[in-house]
PDB file of N, CA and C in Angstrom:
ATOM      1  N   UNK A   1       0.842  -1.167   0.000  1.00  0.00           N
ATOM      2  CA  UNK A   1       0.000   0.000   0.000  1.00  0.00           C
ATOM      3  C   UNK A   1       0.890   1.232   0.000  1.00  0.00           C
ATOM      4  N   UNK A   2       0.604   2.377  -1.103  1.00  0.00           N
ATOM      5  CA  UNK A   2       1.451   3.286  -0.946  1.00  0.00           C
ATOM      6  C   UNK A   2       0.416   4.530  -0.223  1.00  0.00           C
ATOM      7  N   UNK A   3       1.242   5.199   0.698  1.00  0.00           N
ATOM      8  CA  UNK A   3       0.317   6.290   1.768  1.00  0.00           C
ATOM      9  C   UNK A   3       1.630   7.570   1.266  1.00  0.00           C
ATOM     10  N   UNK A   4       0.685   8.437   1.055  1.00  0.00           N
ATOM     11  CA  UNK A   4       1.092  10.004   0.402  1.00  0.00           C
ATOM     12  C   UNK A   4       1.351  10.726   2.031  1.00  0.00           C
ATOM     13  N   UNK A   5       2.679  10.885   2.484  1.00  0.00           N
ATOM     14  CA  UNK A   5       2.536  11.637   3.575  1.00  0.00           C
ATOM     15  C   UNK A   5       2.897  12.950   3.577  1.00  0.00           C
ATOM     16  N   UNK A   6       1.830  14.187   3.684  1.00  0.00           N
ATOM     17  CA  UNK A   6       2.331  15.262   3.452  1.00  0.00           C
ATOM     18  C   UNK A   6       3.477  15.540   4.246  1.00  0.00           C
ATOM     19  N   UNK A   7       4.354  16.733   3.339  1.00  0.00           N
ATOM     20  CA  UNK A   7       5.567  17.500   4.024  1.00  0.00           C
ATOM     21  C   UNK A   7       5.249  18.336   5.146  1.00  0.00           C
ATOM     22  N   UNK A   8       4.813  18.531   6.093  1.00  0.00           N
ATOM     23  CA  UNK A   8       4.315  19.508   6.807  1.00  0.00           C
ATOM     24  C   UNK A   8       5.192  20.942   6.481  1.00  0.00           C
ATOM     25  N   UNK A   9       7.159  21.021   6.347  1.00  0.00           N
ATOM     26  CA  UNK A   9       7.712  21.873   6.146  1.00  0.00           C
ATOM     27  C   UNK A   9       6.820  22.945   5.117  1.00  0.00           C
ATOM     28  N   UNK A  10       6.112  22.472   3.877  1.00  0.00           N
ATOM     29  CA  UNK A  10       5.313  22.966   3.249  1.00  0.00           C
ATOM     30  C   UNK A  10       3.980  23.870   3.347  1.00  0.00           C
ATOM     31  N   UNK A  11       3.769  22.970   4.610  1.00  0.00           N
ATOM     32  CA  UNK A  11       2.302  23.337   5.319  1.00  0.00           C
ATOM     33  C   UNK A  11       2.002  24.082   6.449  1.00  0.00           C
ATOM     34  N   UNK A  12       3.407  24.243   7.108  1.00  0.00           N
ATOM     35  CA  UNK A  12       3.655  25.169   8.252  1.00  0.00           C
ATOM     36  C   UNK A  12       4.822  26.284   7.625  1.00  0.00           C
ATOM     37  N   UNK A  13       4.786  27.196   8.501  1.00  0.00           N
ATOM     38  CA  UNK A  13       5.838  28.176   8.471  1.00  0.00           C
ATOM     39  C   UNK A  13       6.627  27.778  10.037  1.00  0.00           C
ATOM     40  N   UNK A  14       8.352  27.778  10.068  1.00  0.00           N
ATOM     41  CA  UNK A  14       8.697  27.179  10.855  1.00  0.00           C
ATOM     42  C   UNK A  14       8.246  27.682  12.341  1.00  0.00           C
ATOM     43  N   UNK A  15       8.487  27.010  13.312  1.00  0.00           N
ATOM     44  CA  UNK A  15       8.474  27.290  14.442  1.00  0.00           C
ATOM     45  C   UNK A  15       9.740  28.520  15.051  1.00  0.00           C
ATOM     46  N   UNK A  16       9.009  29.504  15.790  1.00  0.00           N
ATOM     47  CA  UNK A  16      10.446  30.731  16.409  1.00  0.00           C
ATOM     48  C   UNK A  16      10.223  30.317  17.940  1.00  0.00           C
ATOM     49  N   UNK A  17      10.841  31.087  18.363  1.00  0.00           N
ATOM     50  CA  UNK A  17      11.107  30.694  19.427  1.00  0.00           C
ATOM     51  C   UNK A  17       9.527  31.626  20.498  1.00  0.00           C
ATOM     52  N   UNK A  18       9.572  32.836  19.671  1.00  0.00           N
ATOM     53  CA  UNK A  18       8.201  33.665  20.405  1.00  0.00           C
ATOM     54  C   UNK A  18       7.257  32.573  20.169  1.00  0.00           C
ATOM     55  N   UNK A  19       7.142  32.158  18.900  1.00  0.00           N
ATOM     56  CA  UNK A  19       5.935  31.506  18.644  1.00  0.00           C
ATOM     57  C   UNK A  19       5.632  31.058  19.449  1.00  0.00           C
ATOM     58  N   UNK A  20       6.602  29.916  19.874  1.00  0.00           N
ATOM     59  CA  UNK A  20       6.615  28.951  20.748  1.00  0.00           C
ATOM     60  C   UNK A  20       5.897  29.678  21.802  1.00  0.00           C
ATOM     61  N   UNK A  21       7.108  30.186  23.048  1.00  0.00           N
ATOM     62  CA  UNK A  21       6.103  30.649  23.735  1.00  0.00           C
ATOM     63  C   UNK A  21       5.021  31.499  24.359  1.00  0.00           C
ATOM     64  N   UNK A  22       4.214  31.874  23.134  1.00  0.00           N
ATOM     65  CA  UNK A  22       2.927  32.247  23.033  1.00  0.00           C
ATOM     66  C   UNK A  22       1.504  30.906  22.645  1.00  0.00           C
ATOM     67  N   UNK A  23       2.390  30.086  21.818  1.00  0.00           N
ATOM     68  CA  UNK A  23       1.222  28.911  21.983  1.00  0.00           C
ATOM     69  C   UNK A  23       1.476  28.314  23.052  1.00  0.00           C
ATOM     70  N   UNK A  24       2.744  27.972  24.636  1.00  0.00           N
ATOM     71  CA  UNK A  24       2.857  27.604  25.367  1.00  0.00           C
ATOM     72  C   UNK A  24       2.208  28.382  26.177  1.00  0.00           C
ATOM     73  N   UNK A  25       1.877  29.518  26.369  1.00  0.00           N
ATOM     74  CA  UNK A  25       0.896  30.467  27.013  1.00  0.00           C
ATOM     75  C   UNK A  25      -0.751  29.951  26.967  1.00  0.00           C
ATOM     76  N   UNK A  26      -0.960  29.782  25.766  1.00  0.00           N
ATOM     77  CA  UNK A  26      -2.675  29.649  25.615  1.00  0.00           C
ATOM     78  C   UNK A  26      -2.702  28.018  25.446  1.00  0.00           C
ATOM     79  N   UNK A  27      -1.494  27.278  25.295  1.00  0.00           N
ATOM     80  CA  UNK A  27      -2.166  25.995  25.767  1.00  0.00           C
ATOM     81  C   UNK A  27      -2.615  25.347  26.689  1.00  0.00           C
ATOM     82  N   UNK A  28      -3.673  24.571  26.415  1.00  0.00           N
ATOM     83  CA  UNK A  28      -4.490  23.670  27.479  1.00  0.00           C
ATOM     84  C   UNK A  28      -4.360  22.426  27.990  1.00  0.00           C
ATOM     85  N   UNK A  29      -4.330  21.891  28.857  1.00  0.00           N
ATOM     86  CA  UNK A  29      -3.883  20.410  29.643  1.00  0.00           C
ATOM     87  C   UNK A  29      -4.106  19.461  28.293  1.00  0.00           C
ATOM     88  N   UNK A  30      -3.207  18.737  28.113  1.00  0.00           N
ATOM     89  CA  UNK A  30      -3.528  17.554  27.037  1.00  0.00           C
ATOM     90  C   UNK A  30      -2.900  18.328  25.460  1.00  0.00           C
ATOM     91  N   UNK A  31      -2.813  19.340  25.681  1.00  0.00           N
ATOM     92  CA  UNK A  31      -2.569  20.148  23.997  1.00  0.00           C
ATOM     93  C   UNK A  31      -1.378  19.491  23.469  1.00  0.00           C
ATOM     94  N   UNK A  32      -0.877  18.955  22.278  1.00  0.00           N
ATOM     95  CA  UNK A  32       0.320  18.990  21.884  1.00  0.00           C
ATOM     96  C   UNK A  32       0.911  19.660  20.631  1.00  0.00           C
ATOM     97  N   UNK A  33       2.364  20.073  20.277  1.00  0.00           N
ATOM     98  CA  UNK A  33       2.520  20.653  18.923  1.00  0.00           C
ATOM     99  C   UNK A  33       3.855  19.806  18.757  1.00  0.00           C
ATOM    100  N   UNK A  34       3.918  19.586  17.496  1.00  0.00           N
ATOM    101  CA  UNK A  34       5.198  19.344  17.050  1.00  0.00           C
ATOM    102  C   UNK A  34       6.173  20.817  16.691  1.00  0.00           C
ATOM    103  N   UNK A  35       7.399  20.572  17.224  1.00  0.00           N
ATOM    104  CA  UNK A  35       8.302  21.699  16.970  1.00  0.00           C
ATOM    105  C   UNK A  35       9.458  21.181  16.353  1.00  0.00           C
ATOM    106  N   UNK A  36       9.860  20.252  15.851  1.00  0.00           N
ATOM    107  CA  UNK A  36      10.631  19.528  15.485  1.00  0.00           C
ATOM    108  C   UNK A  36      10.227  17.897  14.778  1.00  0.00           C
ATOM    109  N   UNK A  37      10.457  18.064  13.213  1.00  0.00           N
ATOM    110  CA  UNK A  37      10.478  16.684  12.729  1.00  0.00           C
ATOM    111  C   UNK A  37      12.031  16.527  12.325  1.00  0.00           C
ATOM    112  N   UNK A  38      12.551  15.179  12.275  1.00  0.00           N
ATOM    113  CA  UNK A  38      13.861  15.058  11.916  1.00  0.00           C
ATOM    114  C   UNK A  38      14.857  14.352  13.067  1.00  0.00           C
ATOM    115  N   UNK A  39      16.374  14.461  12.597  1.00  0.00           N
ATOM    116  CA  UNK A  39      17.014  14.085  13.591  1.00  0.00           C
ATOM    117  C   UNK A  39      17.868  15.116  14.609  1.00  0.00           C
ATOM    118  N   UNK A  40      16.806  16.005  15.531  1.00  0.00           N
ATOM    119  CA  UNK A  40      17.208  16.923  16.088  1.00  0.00           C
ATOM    120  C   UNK A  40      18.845  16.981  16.600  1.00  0.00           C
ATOM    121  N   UNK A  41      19.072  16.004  17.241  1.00  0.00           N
ATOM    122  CA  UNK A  41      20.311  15.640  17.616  1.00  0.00           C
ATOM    123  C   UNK A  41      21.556  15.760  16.864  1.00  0.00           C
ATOM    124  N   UNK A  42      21.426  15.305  15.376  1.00  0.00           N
ATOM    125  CA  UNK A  42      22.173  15.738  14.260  1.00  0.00           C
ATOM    126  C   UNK A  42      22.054  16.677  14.074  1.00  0.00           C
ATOM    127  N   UNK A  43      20.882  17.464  13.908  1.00  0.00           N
ATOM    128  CA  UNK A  43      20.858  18.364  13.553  1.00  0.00           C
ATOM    129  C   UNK A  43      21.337  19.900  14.728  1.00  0.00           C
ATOM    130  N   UNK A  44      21.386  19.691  15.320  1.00  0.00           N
ATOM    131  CA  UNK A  44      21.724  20.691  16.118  1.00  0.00           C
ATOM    132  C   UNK A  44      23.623  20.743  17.003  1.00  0.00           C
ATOM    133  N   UNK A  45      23.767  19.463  16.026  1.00  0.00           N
ATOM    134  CA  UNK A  45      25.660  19.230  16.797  1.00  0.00           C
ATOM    135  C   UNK A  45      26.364  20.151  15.724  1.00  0.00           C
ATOM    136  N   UNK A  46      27.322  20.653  16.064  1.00  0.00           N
ATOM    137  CA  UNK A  46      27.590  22.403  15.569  1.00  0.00           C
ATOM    138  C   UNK A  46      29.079  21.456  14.697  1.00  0.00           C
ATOM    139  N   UNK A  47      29.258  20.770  15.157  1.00  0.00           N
ATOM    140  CA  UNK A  47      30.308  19.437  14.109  1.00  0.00           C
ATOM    141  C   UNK A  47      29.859  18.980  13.163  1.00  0.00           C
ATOM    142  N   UNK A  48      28.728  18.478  12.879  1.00  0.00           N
ATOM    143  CA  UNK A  48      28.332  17.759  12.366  1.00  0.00           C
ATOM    144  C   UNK A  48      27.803  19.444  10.553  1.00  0.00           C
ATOM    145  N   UNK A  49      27.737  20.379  10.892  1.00  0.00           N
ATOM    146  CA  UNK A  49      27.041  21.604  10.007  1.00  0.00           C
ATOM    147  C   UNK A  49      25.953  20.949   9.232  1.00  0.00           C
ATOM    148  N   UNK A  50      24.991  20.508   9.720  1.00  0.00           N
ATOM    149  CA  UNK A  50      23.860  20.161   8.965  1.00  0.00           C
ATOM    150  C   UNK A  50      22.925  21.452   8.762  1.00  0.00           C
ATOM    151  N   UNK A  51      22.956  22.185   9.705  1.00  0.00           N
ATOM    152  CA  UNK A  51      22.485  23.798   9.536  1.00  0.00           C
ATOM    153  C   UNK A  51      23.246  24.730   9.673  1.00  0.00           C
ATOM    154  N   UNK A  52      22.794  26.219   9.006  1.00  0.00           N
ATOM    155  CA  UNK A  52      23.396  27.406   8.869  1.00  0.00           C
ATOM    156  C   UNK A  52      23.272  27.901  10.512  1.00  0.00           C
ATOM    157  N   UNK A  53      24.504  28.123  11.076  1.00  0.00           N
ATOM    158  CA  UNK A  53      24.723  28.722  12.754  1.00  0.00           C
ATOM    159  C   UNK A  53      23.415  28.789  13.105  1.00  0.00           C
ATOM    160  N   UNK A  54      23.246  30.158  12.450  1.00  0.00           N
ATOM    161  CA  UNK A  54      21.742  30.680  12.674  1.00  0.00           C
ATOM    162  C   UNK A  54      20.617  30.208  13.047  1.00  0.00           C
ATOM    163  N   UNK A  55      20.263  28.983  12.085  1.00  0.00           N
ATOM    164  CA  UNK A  55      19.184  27.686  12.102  1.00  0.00           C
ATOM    165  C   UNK A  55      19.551  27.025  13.104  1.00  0.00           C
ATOM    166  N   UNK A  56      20.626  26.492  13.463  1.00  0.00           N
ATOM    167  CA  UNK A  56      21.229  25.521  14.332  1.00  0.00           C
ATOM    168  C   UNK A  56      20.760  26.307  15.695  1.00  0.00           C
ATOM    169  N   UNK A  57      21.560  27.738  16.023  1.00  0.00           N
ATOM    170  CA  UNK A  57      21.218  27.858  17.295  1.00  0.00           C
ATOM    171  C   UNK A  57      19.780  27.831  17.625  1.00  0.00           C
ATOM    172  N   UNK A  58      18.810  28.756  16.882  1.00  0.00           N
ATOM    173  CA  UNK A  58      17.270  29.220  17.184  1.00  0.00           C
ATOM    174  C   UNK A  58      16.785  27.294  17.258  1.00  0.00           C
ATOM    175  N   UNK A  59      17.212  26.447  16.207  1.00  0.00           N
ATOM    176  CA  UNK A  59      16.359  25.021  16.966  1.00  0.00           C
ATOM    177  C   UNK A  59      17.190  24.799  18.433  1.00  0.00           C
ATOM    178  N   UNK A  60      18.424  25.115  18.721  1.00  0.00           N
ATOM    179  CA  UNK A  60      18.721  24.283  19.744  1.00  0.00           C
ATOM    180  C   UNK A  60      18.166  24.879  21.094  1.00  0.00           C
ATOM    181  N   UNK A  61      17.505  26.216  21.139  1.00  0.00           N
ATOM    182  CA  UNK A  61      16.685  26.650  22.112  1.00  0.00           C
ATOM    183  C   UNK A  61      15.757  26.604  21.829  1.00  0.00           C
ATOM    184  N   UNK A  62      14.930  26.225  21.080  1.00  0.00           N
ATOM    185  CA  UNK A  62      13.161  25.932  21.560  1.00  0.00           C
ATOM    186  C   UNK A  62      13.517  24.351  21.302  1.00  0.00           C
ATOM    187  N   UNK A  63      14.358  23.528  21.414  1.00  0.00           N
ATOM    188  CA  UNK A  63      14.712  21.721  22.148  1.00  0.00           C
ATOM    189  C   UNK A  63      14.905  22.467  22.989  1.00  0.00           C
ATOM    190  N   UNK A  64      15.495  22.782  23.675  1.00  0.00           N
ATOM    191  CA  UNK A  64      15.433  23.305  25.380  1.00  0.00           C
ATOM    192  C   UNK A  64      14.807  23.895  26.352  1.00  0.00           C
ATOM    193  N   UNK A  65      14.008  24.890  25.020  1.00  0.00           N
ATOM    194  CA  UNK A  65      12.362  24.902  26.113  1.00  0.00           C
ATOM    195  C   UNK A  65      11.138  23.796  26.401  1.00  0.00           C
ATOM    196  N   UNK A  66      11.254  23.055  25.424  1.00  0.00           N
ATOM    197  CA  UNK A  66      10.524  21.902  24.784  1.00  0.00           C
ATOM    198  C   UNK A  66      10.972  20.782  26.006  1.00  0.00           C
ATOM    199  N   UNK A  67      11.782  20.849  26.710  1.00  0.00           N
ATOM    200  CA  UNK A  67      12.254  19.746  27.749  1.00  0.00           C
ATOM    201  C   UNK A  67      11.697  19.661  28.881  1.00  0.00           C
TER     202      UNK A  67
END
């Protein structure tokens, strides 16, 4: 069976860090969001340059608010 899984990157505009917490403000018991698809871990090791500084740092603090 082939299943079409949308890109969400497409379908969202990324996550910032305000964003974040302003939907962490008005969320409700049980709410969840994804802020991260991928291999965060790779992606955020500053050795590894899978992202531009820039990208790299802003994900590696909202993974750290996210904890």
């Amino acid at each position: 069976m082939d299943t079409n899984i949308t890109d969400i990157r497409a379908v969202s505009k990324p996550l910032t860090e305000a964003s974040l917490c302003t939907w962490l403000g008005a969320a409700a018991p049980g709410d969840s969001i994804t802020y991260h698809r991928g291999a965060l871990a790779r992606q955020v090791c500053p050795q590894l340059q899978c992202l531009p500084e820039p990208e790299r740092t802003a994900l590696q603090r909202l993974a750290v608010e996210c904890q």
